[in-house]
PDB file of N, CA and C in Angstrom:
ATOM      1  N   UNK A   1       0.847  -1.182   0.000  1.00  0.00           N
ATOM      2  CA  UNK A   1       0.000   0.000   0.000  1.00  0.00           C
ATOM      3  C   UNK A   1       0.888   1.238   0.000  1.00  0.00           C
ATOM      4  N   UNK A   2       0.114   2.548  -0.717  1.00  0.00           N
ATOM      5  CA  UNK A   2       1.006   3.235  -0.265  1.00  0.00           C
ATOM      6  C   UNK A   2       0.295   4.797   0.115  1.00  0.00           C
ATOM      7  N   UNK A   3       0.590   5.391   1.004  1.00  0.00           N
ATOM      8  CA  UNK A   3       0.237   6.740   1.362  1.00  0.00           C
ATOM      9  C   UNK A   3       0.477   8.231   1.237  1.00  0.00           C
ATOM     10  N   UNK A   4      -0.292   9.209   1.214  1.00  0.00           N
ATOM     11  CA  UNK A   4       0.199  10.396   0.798  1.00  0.00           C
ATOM     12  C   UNK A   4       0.781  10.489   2.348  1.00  0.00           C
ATOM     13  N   UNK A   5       1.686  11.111   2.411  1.00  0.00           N
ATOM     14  CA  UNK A   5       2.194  11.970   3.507  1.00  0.00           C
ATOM     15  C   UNK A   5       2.666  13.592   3.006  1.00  0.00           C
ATOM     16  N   UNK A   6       2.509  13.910   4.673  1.00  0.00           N
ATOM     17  CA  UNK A   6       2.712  15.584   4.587  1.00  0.00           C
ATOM     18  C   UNK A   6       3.740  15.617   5.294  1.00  0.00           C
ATOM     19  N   UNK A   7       4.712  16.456   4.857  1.00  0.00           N
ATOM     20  CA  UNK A   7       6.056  16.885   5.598  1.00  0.00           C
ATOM     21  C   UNK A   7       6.510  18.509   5.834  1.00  0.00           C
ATOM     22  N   UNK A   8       6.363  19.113   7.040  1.00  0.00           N
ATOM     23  CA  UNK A   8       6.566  20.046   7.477  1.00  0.00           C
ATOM     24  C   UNK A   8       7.909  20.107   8.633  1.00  0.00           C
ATOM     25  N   UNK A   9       9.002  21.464   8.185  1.00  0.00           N
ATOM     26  CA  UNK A   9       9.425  21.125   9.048  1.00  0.00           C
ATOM     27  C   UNK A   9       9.283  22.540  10.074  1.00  0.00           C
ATOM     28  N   UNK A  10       9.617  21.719  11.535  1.00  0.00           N
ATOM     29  CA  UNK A  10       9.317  22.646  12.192  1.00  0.00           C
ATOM     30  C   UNK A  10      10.276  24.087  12.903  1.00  0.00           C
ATOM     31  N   UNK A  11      10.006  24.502  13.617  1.00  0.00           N
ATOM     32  CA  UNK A  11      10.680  26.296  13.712  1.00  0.00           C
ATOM     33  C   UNK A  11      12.310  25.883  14.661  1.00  0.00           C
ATOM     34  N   UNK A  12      12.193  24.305  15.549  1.00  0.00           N
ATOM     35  CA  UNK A  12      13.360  23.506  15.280  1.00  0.00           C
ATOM     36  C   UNK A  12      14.402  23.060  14.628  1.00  0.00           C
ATOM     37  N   UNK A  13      13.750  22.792  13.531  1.00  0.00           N
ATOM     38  CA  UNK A  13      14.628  22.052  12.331  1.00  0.00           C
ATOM     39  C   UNK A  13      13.896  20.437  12.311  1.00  0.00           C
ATOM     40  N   UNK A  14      13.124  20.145  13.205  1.00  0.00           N
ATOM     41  CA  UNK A  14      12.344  18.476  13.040  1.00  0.00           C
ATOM     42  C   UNK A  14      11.608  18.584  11.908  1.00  0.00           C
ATOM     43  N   UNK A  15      11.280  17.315  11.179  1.00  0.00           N
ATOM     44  CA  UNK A  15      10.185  16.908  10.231  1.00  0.00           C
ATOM     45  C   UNK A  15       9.324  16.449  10.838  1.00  0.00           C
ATOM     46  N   UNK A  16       8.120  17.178  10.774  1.00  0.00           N
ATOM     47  CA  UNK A  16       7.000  16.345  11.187  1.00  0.00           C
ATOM     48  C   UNK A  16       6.323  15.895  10.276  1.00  0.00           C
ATOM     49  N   UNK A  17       5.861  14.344  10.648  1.00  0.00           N
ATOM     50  CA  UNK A  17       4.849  14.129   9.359  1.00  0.00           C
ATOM     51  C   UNK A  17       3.562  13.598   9.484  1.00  0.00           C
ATOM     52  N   UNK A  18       2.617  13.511   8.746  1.00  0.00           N
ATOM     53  CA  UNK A  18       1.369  13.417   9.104  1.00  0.00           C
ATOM     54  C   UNK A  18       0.605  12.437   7.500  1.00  0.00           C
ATOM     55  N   UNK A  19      -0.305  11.557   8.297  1.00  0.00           N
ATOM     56  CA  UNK A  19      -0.811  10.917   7.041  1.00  0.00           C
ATOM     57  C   UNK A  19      -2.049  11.254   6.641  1.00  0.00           C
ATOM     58  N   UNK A  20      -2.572  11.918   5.558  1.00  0.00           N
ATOM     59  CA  UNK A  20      -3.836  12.672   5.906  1.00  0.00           C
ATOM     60  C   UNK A  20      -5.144  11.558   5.705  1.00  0.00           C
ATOM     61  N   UNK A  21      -4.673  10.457   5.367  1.00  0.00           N
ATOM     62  CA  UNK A  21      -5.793   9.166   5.353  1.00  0.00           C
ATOM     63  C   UNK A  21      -5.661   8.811   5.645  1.00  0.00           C
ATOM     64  N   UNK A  22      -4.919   8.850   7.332  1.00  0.00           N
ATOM     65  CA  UNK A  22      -5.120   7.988   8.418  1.00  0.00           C
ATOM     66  C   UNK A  22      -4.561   8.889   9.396  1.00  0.00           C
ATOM     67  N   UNK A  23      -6.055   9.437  10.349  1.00  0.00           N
ATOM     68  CA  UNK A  23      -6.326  10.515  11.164  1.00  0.00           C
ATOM     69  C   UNK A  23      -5.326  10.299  12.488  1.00  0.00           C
ATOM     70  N   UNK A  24      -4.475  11.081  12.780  1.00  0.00           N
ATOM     71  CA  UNK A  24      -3.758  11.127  14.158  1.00  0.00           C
ATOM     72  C   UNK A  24      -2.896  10.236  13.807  1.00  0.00           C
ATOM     73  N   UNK A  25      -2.239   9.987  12.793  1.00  0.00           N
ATOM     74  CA  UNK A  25      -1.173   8.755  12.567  1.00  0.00           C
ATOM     75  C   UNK A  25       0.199   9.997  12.364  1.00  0.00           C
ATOM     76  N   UNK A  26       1.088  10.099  12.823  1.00  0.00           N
ATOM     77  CA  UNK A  26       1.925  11.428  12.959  1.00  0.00           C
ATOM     78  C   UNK A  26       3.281  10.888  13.849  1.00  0.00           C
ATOM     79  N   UNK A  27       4.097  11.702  13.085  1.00  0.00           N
ATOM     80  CA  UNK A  27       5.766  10.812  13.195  1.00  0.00           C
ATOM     81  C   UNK A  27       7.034  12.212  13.285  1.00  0.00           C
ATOM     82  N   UNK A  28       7.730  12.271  13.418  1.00  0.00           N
ATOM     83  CA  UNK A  28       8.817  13.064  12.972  1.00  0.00           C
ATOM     84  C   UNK A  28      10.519  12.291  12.907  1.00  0.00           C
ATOM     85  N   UNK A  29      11.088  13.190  12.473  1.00  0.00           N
ATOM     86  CA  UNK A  29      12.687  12.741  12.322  1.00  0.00           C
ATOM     87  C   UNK A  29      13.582  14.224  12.210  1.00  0.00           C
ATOM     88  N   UNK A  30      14.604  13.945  12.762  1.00  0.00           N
ATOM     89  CA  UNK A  30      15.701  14.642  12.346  1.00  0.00           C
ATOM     90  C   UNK A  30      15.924  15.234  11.078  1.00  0.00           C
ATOM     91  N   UNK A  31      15.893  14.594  10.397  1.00  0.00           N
ATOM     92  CA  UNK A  31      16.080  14.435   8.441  1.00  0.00           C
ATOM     93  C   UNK A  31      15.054  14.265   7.999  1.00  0.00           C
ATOM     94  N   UNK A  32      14.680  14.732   6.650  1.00  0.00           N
ATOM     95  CA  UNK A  32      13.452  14.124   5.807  1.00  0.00           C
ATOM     96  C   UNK A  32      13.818  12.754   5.898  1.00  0.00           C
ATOM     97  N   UNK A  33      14.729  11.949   5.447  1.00  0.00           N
ATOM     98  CA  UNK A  33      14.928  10.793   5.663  1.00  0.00           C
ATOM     99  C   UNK A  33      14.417  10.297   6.546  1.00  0.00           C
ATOM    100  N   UNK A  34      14.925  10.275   7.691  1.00  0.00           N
ATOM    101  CA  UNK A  34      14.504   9.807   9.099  1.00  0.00           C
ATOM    102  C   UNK A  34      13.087   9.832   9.455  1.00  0.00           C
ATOM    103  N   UNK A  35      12.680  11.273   8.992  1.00  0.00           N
ATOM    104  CA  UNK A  35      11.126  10.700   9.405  1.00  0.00           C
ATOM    105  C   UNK A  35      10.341  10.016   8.218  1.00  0.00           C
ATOM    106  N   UNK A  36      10.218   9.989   7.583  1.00  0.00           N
ATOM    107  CA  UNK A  36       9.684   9.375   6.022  1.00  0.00           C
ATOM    108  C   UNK A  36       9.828   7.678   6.912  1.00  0.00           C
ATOM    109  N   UNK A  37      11.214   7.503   7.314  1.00  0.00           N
ATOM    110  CA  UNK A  37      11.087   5.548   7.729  1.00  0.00           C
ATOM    111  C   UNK A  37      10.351   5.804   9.018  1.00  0.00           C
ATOM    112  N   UNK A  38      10.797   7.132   9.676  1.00  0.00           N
ATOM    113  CA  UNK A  38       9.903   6.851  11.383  1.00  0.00           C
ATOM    114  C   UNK A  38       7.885   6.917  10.913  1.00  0.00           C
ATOM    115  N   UNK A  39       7.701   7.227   9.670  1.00  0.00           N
ATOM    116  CA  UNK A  39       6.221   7.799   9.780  1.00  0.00           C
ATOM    117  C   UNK A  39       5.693   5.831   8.608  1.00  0.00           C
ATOM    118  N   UNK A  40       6.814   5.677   8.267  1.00  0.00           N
ATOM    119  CA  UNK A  40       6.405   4.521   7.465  1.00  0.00           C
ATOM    120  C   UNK A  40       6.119   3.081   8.720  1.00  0.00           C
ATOM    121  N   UNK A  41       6.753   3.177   9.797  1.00  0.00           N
ATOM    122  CA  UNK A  41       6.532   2.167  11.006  1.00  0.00           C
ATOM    123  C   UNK A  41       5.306   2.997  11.672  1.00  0.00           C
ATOM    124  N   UNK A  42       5.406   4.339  11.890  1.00  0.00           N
ATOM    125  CA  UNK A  42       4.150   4.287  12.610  1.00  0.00           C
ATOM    126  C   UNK A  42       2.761   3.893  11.621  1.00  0.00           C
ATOM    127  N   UNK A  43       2.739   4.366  10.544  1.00  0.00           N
ATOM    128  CA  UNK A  43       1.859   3.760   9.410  1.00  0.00           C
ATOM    129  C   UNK A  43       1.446   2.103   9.589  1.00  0.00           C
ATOM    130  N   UNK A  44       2.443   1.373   9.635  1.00  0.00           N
ATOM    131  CA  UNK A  44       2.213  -0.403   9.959  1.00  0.00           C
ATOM    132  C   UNK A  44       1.900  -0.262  11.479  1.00  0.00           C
ATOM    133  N   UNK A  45       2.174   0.408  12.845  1.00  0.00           N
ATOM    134  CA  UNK A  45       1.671   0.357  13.738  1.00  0.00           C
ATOM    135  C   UNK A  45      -0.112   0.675  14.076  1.00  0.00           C
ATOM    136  N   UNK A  46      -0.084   1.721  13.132  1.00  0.00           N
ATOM    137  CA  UNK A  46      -1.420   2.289  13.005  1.00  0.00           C
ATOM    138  C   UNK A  46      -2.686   1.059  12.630  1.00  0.00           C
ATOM    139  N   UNK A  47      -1.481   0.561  11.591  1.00  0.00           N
ATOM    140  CA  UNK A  47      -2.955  -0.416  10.335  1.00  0.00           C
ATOM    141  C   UNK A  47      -3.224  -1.337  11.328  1.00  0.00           C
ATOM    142  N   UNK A  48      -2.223  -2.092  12.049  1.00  0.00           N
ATOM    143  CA  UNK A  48      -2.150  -3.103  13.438  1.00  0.00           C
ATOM    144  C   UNK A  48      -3.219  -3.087  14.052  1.00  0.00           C
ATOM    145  N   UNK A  49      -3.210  -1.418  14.580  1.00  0.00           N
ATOM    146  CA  UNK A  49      -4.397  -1.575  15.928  1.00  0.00           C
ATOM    147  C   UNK A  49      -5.500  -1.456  15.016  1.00  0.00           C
ATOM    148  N   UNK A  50      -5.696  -0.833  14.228  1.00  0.00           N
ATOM    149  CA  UNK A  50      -7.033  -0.865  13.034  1.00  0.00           C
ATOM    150  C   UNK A  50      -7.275  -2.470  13.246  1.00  0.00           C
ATOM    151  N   UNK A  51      -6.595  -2.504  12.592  1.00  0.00           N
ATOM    152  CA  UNK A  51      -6.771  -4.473  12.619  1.00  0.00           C
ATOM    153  C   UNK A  51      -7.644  -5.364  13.254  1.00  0.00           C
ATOM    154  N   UNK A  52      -6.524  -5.185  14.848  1.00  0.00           N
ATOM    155  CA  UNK A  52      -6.470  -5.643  16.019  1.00  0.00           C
ATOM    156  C   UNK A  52      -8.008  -5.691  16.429  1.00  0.00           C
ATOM    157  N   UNK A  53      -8.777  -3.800  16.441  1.00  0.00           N
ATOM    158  CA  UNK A  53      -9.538  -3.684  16.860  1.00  0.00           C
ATOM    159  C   UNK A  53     -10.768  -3.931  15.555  1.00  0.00           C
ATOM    160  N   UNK A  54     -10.737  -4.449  15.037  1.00  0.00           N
ATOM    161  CA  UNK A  54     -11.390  -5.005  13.705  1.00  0.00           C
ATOM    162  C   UNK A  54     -12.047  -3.681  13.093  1.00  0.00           C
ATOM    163  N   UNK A  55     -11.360  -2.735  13.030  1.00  0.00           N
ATOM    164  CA  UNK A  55     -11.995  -1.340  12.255  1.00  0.00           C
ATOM    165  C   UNK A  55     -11.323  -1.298  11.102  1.00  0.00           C
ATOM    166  N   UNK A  56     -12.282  -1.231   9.723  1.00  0.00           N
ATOM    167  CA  UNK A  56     -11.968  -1.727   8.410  1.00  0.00           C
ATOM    168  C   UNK A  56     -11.212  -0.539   7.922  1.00  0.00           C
ATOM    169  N   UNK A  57     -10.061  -0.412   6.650  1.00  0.00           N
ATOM    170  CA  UNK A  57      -9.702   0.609   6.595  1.00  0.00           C
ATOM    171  C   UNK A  57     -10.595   0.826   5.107  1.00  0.00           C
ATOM    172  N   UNK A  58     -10.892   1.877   5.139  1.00  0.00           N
ATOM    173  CA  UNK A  58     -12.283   1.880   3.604  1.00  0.00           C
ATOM    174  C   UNK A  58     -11.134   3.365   3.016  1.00  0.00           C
ATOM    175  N   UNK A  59     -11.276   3.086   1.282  1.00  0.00           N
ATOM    176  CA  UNK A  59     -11.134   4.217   0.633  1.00  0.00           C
ATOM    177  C   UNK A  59     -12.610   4.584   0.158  1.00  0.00           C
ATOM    178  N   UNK A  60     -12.286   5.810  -0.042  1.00  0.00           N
ATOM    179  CA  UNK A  60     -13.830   6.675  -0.371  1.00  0.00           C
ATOM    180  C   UNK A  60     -13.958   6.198  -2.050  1.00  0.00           C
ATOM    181  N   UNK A  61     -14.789   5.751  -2.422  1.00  0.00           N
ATOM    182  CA  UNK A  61     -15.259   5.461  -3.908  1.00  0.00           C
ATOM    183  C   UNK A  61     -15.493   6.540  -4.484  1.00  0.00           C
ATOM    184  N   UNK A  62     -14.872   7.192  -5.505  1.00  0.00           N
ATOM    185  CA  UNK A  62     -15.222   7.819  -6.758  1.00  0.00           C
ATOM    186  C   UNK A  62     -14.601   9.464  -5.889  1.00  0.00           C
ATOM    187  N   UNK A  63     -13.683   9.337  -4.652  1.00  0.00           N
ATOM    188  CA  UNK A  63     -12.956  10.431  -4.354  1.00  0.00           C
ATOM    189  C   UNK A  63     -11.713  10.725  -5.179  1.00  0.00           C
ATOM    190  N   UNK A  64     -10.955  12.113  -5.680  1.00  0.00           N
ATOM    191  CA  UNK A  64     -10.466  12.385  -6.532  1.00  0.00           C
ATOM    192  C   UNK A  64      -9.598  12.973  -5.416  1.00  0.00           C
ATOM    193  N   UNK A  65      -8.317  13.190  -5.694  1.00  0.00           N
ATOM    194  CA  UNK A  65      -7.208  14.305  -5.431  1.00  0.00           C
ATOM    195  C   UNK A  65      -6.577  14.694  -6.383  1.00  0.00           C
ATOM    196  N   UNK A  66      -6.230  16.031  -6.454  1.00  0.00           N
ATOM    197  CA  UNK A  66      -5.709  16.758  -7.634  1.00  0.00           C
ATOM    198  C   UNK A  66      -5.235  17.919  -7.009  1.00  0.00           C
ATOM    199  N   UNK A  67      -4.601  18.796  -7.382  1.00  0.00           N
ATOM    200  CA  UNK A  67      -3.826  20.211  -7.314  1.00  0.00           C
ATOM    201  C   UNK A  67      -4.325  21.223  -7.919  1.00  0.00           C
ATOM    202  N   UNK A  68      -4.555  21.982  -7.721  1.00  0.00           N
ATOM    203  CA  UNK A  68      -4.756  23.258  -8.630  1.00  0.00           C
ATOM    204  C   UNK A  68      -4.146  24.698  -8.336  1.00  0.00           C
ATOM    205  N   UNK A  69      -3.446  25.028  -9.212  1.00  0.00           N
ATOM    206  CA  UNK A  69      -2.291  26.342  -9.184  1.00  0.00           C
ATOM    207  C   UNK A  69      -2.925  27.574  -9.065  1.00  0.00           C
ATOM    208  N   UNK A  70      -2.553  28.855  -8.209  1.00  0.00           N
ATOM    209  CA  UNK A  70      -2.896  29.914  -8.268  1.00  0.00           C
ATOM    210  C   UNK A  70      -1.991  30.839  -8.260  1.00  0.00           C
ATOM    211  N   UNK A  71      -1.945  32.534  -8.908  1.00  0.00           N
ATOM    212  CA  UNK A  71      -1.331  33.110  -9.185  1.00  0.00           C
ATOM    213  C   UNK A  71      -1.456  34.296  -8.024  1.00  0.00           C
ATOM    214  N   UNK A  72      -0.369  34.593  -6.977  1.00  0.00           N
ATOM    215  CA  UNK A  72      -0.927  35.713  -5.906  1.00  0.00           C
ATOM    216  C   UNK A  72       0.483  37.084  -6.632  1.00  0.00           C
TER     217      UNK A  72
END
């Protein structure tokens, strides 16, 4: 499987990262590197307790993501 992630870094210098299709699932690292593998284990920790606790993981049918550019 694979996930969008968001990577911000913070007023530190940490990466925080966040999975936006899978609510409160959130990681950081030192390096983009570092957190990208720390947010990819919490990701398999996450799906676990989903699991565990038999809560299905559903994609939304006929949902779209796309970008759209603006000029400021």
């Amino acid at each position: 499987m694979e996930f969008k992630i968001t990577l911000e870094q913070d007023e530190d210098g940490w990466y925080i990262v966040t999975v936006p299709a899978l609510p409160g699932c959130i990681s950081q690292g030192k390096t983009e590197e570092e957190a990208k593998k720390n947010i990819a284990e919490a990701i398999e920790l996450h799906l676990s307790a989903l699991a565990r606790d038999g809560i299905p993981l559903y994609q939304k049918q006929g949902a779209k993501e796309t970008f759209v550019a603006i000029n400021l």
